[in-house]
Each structure stands twice: as structure tokens, then as C-alpha cells.
C-alpha atoms as a PDB file:
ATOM      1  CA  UNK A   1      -7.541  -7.990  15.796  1.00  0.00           C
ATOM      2  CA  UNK A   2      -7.602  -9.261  12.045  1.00  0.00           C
ATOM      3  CA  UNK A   3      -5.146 -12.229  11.735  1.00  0.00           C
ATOM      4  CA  UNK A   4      -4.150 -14.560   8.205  1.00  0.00           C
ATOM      5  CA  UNK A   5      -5.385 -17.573   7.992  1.00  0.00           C
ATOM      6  CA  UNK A   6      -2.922 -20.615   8.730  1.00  0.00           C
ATOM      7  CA  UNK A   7      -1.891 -21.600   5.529  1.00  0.00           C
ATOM      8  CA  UNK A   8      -1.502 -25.879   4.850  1.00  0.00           C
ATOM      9  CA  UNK A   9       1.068 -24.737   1.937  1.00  0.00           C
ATOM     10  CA  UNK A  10       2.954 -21.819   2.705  1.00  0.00           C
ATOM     11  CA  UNK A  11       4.762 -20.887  -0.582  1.00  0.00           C
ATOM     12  CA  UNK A  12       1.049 -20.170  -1.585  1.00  0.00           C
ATOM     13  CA  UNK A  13       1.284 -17.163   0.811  1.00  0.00           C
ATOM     14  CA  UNK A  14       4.801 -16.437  -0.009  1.00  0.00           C
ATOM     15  CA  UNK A  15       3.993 -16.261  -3.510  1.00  0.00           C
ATOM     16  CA  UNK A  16       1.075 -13.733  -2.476  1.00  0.00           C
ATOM     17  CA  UNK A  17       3.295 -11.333  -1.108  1.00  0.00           C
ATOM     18  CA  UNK A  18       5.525 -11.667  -3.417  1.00  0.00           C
ATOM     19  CA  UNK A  19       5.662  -8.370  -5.730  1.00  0.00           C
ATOM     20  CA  UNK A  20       6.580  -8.304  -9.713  1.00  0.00           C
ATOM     21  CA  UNK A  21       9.219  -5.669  -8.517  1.00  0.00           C
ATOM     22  CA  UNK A  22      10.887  -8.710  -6.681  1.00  0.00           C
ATOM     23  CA  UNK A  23      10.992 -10.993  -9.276  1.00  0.00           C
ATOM     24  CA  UNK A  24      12.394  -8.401 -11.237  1.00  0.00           C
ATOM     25  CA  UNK A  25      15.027  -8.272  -9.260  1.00  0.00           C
ATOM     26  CA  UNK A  26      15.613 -12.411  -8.472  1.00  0.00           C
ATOM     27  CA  UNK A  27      16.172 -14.335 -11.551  1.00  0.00           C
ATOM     28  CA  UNK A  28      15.639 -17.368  -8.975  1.00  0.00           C
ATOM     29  CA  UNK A  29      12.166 -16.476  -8.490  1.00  0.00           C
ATOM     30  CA  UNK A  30      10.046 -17.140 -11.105  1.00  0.00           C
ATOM     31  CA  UNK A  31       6.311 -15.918 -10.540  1.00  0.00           C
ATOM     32  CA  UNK A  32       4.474 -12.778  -8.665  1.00  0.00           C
ATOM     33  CA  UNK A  33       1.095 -12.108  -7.280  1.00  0.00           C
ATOM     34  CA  UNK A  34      -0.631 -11.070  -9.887  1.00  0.00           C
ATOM     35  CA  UNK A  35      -2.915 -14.067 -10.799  1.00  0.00           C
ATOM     36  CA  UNK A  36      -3.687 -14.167  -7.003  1.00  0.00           C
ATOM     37  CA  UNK A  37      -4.410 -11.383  -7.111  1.00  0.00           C
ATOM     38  CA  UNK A  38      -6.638 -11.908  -9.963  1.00  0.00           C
ATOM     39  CA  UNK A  39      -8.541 -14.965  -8.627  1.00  0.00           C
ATOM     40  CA  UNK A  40      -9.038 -12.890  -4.962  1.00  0.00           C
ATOM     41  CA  UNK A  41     -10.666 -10.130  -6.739  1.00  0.00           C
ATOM     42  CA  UNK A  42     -13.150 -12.175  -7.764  1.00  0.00           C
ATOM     43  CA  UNK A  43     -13.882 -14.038  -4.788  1.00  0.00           C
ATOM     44  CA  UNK A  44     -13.852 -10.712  -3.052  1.00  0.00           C
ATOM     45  CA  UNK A  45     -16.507  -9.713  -5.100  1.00  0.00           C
ATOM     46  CA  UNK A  46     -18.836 -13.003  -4.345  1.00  0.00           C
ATOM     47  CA  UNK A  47     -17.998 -13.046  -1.192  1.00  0.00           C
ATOM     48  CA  UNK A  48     -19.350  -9.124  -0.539  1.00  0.00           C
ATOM     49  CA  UNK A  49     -21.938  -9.162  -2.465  1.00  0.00           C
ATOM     50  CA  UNK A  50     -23.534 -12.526  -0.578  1.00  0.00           C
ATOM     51  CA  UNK A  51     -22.636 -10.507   2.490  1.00  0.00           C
ATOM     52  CA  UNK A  52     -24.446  -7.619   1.445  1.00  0.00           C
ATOM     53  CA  UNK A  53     -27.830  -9.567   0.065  1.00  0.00           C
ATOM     54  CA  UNK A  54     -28.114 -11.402   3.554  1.00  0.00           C
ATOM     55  CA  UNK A  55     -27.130  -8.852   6.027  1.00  0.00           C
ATOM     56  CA  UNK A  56     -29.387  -5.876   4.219  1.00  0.00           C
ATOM     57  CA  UNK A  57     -32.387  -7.972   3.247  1.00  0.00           C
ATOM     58  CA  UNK A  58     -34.196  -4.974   3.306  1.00  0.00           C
ATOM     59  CA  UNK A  59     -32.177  -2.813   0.295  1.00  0.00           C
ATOM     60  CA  UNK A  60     -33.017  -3.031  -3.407  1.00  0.00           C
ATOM     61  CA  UNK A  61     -29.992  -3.877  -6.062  1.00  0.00           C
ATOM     62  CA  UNK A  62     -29.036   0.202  -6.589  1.00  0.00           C
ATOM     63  CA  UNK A  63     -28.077   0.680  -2.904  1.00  0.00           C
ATOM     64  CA  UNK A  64     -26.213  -2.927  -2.589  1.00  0.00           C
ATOM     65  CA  UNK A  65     -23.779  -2.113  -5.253  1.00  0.00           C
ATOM     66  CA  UNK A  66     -22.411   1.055  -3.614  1.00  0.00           C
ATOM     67  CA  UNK A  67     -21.882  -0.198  -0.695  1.00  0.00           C
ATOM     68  CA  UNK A  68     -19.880  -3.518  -2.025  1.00  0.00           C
ATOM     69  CA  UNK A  69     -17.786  -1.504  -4.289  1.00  0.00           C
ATOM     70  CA  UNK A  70     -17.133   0.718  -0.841  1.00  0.00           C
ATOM     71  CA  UNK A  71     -16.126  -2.719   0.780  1.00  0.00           C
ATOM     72  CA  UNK A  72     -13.273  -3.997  -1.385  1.00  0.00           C
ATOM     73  CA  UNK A  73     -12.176  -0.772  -3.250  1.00  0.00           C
ATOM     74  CA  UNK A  74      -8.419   0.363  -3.033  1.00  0.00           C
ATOM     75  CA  UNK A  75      -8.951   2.175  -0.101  1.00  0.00           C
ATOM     76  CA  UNK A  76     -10.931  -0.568   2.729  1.00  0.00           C
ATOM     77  CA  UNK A  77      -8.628  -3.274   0.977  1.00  0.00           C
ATOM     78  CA  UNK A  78      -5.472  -1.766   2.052  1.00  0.00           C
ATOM     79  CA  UNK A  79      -6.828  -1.024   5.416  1.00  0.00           C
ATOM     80  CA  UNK A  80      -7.495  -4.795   5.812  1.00  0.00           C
ATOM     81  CA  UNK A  81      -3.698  -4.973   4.773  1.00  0.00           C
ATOM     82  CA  UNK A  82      -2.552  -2.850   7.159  1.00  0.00           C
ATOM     83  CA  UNK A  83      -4.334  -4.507  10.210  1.00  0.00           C
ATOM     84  CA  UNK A  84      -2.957  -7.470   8.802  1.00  0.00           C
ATOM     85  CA  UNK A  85       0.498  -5.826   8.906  1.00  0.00           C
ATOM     86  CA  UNK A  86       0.657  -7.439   5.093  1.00  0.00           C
ATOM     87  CA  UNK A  87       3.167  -4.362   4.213  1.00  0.00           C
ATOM     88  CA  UNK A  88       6.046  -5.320   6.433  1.00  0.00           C
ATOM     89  CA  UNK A  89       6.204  -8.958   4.716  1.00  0.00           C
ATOM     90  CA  UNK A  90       5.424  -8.435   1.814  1.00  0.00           C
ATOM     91  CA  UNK A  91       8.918  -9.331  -0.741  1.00  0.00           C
ATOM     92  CA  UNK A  92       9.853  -6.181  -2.862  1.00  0.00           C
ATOM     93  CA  UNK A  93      12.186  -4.606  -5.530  1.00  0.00           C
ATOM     94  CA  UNK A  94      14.222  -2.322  -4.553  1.00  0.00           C
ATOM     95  CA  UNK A  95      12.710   0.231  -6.374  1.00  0.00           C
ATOM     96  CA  UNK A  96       9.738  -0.164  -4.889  1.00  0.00           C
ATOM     97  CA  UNK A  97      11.108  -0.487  -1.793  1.00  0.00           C
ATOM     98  CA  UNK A  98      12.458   2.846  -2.153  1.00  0.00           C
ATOM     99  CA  UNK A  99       9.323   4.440  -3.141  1.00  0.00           C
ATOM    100  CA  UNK A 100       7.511   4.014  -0.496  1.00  0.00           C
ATOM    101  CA  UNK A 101       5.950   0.274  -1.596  1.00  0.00           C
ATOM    102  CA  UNK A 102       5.192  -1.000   1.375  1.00  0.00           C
ATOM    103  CA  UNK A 103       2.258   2.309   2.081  1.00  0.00           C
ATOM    104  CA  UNK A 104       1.147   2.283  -0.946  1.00  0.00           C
ATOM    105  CA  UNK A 105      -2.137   1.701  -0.579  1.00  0.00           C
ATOM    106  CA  UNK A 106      -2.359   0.237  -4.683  1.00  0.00           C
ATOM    107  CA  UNK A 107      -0.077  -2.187  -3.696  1.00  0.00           C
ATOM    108  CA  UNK A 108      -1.386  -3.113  -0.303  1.00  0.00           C
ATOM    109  CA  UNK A 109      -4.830  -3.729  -1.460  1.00  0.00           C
ATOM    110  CA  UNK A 110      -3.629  -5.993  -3.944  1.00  0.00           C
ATOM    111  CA  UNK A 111      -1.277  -8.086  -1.823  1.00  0.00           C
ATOM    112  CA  UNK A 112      -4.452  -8.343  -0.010  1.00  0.00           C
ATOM    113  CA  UNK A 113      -6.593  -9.470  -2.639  1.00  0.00           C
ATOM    114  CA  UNK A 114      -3.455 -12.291  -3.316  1.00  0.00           C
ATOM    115  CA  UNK A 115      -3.729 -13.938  -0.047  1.00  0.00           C
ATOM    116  CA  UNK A 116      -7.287 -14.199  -0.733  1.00  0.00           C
ATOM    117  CA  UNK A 117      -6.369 -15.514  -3.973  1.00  0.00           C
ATOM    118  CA  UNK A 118      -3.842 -17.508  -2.230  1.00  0.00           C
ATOM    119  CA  UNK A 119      -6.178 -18.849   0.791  1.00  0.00           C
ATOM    120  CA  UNK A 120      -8.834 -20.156  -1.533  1.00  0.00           C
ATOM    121  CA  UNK A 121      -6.635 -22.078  -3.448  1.00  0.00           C
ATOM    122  CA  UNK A 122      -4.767 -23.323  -0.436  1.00  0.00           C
ATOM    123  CA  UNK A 123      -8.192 -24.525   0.839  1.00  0.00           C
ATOM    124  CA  UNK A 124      -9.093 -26.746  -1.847  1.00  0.00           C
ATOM    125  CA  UNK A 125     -10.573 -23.748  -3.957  1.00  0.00           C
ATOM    126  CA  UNK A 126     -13.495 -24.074  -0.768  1.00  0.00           C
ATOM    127  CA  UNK A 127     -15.630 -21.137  -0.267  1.00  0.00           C
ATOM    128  CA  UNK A 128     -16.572 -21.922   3.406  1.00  0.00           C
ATOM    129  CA  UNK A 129     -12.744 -21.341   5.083  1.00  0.00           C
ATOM    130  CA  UNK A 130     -11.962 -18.117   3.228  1.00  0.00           C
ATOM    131  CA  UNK A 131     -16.234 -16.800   4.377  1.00  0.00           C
ATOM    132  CA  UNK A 132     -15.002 -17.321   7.489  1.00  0.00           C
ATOM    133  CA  UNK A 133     -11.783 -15.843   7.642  1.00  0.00           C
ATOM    134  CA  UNK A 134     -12.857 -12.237   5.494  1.00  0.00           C
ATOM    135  CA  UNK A 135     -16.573 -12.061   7.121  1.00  0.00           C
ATOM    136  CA  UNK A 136     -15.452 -10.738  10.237  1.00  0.00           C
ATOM    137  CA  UNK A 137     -13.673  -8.151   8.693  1.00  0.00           C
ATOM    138  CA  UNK A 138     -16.460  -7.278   6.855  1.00  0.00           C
ATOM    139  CA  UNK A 139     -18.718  -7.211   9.590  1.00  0.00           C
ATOM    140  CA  UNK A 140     -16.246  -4.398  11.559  1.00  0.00           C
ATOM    141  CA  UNK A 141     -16.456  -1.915   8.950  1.00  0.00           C
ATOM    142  CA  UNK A 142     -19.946  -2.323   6.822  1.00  0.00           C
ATOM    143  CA  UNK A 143     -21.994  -0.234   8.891  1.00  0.00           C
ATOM    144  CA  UNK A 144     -19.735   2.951   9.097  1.00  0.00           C
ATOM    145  CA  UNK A 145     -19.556   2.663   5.292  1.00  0.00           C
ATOM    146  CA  UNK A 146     -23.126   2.616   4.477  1.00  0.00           C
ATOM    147  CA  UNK A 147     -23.966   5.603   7.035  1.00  0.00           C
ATOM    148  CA  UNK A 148     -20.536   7.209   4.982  1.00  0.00           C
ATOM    149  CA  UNK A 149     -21.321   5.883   0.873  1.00  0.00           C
ATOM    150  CA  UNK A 150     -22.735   8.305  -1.184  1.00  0.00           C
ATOM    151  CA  UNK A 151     -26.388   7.181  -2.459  1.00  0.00           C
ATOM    152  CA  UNK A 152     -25.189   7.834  -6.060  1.00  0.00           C
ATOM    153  CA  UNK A 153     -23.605   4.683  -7.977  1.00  0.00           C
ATOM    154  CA  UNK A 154     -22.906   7.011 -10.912  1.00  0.00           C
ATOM    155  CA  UNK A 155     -22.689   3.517 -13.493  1.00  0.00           C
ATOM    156  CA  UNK A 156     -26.034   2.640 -12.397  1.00  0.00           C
ATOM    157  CA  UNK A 157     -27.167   6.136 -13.208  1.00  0.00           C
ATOM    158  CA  UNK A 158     -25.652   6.582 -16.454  1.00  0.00           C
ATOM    159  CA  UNK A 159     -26.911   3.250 -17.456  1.00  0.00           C
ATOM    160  CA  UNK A 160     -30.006   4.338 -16.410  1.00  0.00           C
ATOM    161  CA  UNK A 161     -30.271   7.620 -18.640  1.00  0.00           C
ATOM    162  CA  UNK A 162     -28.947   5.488 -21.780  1.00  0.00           C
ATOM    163  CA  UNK A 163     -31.779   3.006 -21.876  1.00  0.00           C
ATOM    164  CA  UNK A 164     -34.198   6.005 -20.959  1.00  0.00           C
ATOM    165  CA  UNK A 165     -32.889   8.027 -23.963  1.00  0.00           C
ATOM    166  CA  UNK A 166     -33.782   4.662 -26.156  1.00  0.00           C
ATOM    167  CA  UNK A 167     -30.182   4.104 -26.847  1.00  0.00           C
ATOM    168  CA  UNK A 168     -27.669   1.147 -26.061  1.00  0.00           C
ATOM    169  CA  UNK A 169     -25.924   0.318 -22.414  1.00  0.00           C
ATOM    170  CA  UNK A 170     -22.740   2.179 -22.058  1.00  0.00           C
ATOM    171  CA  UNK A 171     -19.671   0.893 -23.249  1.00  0.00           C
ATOM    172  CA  UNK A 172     -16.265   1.610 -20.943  1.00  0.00           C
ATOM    173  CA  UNK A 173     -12.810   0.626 -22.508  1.00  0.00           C
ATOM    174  CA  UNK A 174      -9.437   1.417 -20.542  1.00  0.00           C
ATOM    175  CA  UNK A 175      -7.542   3.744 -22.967  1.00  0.00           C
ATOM    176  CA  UNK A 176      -4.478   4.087 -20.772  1.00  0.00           C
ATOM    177  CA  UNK A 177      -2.266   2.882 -17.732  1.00  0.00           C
ATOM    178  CA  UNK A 178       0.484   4.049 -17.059  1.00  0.00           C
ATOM    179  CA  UNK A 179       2.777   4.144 -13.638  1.00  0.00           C
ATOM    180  CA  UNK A 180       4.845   1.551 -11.908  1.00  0.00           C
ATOM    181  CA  UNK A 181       3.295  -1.707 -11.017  1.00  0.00           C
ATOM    182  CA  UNK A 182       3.121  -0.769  -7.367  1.00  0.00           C
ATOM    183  CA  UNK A 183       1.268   2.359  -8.396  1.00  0.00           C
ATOM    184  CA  UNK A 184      -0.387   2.319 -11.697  1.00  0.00           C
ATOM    185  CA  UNK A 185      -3.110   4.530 -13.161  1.00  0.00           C
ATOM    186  CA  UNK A 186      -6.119   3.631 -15.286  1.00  0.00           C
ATOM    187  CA  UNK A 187      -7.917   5.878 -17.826  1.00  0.00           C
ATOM    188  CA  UNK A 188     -11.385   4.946 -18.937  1.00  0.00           C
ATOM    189  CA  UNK A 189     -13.702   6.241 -21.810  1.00  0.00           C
ATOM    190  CA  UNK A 190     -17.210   5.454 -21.441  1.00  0.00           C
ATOM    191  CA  UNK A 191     -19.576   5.858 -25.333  1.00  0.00           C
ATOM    192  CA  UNK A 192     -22.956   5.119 -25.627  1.00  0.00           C
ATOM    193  CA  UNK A 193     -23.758   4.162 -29.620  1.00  0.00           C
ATOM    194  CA  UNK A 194     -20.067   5.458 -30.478  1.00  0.00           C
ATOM    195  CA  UNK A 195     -20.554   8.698 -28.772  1.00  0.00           C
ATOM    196  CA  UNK A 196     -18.262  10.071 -26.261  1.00  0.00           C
ATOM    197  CA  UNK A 197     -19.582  10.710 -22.818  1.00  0.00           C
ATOM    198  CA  UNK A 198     -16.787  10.946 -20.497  1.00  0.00           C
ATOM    199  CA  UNK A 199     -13.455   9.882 -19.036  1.00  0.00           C
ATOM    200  CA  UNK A 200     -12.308   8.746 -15.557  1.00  0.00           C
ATOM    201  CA  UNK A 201      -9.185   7.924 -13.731  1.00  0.00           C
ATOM    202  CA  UNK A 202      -8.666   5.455 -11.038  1.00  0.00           C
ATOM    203  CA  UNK A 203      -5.401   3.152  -9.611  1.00  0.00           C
ATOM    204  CA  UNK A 204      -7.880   0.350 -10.318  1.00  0.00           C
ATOM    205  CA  UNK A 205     -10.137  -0.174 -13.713  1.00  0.00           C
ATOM    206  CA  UNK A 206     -13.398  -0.257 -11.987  1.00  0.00           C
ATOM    207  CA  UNK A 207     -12.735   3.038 -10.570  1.00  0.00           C
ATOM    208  CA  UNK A 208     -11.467   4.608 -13.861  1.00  0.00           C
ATOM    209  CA  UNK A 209     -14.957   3.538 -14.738  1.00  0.00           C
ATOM    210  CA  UNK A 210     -16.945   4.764 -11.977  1.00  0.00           C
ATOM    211  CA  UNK A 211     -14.865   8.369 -12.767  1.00  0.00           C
ATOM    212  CA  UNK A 212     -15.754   8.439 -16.198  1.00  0.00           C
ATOM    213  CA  UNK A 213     -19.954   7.935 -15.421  1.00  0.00           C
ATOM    214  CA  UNK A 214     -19.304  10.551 -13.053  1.00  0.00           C
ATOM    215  CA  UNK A 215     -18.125  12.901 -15.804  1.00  0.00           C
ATOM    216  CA  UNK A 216     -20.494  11.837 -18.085  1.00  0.00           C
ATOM    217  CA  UNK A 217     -23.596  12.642 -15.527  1.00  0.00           C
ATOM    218  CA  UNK A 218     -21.208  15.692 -14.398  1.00  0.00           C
ATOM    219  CA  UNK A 219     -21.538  17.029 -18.031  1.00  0.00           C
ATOM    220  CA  UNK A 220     -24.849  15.878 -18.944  1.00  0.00           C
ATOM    221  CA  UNK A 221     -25.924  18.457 -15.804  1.00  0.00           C
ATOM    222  CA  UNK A 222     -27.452  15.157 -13.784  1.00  0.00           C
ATOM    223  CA  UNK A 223     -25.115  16.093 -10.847  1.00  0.00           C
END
């Protein structure tokens, strides 16, 4: 069973699961998760995509990044939250509270990413502790995901057809987000040489991107 990590400073995890609604709320408290949350993304991302490269030697780039984007999207993340039982301590607003925060799977999968954020730091910004605390986890559910990931990494493709056509790499910018912290929506254009192609929605940016190559391939008849 998944457990956090002991912590040497543990207002680093309290500040991790501590949500914007909350400081909203307490005038006494001063910062949220969010740049946790931040710096665990990214270490997330090394972290899985090392995995990845060792563990399926035998796969080219195009398969690898499905499968890592399967690994820490929205929806793995805040299963890794829930075995960690992250929603139950996590510090909310009211409102939030109220809402249904602590099943939000948006929210969970961030707090997640924060005590990644949170666990790095406390370590002495050390790669080696956190590898060994988030492999495992890893290791539990990579094998059902690439059996389950579909073979199409729709950025990949529409890159792809871009340089084929002669023309520039695609060019995504987040035109909209709207929703409460605890549940926000993106909306992503993607253009290739100024043209429109398509437009995607996700709770996260990377997926609003991911949505709008799928559009773009859906109505360029390539799916």
C-alpha cells in the first residue's frame, strides 16, 4: 500500500496540502500549493519519462510519450492521491469543501503533484529519495496502461502532418480557463503558419492541447 514519504520539515507537506481556497479563507495563512505544485509537475515528468526509457528499452520516442502522459495525467495522479488518502488531509475553503473538493480528481492530482513538489525540496532538491518513493507506484500501474493507451499521440501526429505539408510546427496557445481553482477548465487553439486547425478542452493545459490535435486530425479526416 502507497505511503508519503517521512517528511524532515513538515510545514513543507502542510503547505502541499494546503489549497488556495484555504488561504482564502485564513488571513493567517499566507501561501498555497500552487508552486509545489508547479515544481512536482516537472519532476513528475523527469522522473516518468527516465522510467519509461529504462523499463521499455525496446520502444521508439512515439510510443514512450503516450504512455508517460497516461502516467501522470489528471486521472492516474489522483488515483495515486487517493491510495495515499491525500483528500481527507488536505486543508480547504469552505467552498470547496462544499463542492465536493476533496473527490475532485483536478484537485487531487494536484495536491499530489505538491507533495512531490514538496518532497524534493524537503530532500535537499535530491532526485534519488523522491525515485524511490514515486517508482513503485509507477511500477503497479505501467503495464495495465500500456496494454490500455491508445497508439495515437495525436500532437505527435499533427506535428507530423505540418512538417510533411512543408509548413511550420504547430503552435498551441490557451485561449481560456475558466472554473474554480479546485476545478478549472482549459481551452486551447492549435495554428500552423497563422491558420486555425483546432480547439481542445482539458482540466489541465496539456490536455486542452492534446484535444485540440485531436480536432485538428479529427477534421483534417486523419482519424
Amino acid at each position: 500500500m502507497a505511503e508519503l514519504p517521512k517528511f524532515r520539515n513538515p510545514s513543507l507537506l502542510k503547505l502541499a496540502l494546503t489549497h488556495r481556497s484555504y488561504v482564502n479563507e485564513h488571513s493567517e495563512v499566507q501561501e498555497h500549493n500552487e508552486r509545489l505544485e508547479f515544481l512536482g509537475d516537472a519532476v513528475l515528468n523527469f522522473l516518468s519519462g527516465e522510467f519509461l526509457y529504462k523499463r521499455y528499452s525496446e520502444k521508439p520516442e512515439g510510443e514512450l510519450t503516450p504512455f508517460r502522459s497516461s502516467l501522470v495525467d489528471e486521472v492516474q495522479l489522483a488515483k495515486f492521491a487517493i491510495a495515499l488518502d491525500l483528500g481527507r488531509q488536505l486543508r480547504l475553503g469552505r467552498g470547496a469543501e462544499l463542492e465536493g473538493g476533496r473527490q475532485n480528481s483536478n484537485l487531487l492530482s494536484s495536491a499530489f503533484e505538491a507533495v512531490v513538489g514538496a518532497y524534493f525540496l524537503d530532500m535537499g532538491s535530491d532526485i534519488p529519495p523522491v525515485q524511490a518513493w514515486v517508482l513503485p507506484m509507477f511500477s503497479e500501474v505501467v503495464d495495465q496502461l500500456v496494454i490500455t493507451v491508445p497508439s495515437i499521440n495525436y500532437k505527435s501526429r499533427f506535428q507530423e502532418w505540418a512538417l510533411a505539408q512543408g509548413r511550420q510546427n504547430p503552435k498551441y496557445t490557451i485561449v481560456n480557463q475558466s472554473g474554480p481553482d479546485h476545478a478549472r477548465e482549459f481551452i486551447a487553439f492549435v495554428e500552423v503558419a497563422g491558420q486555425p486547425y483546432g480547439t481542445g478542452k482539458g482540466r489541465r493545459k496539456q490536455d486542452a492541447e492534446k484535444d485540440a490535435a485531436r480536432d485538428a486530425l479529427k477534421q483534417l479526416g486523419l482519424i
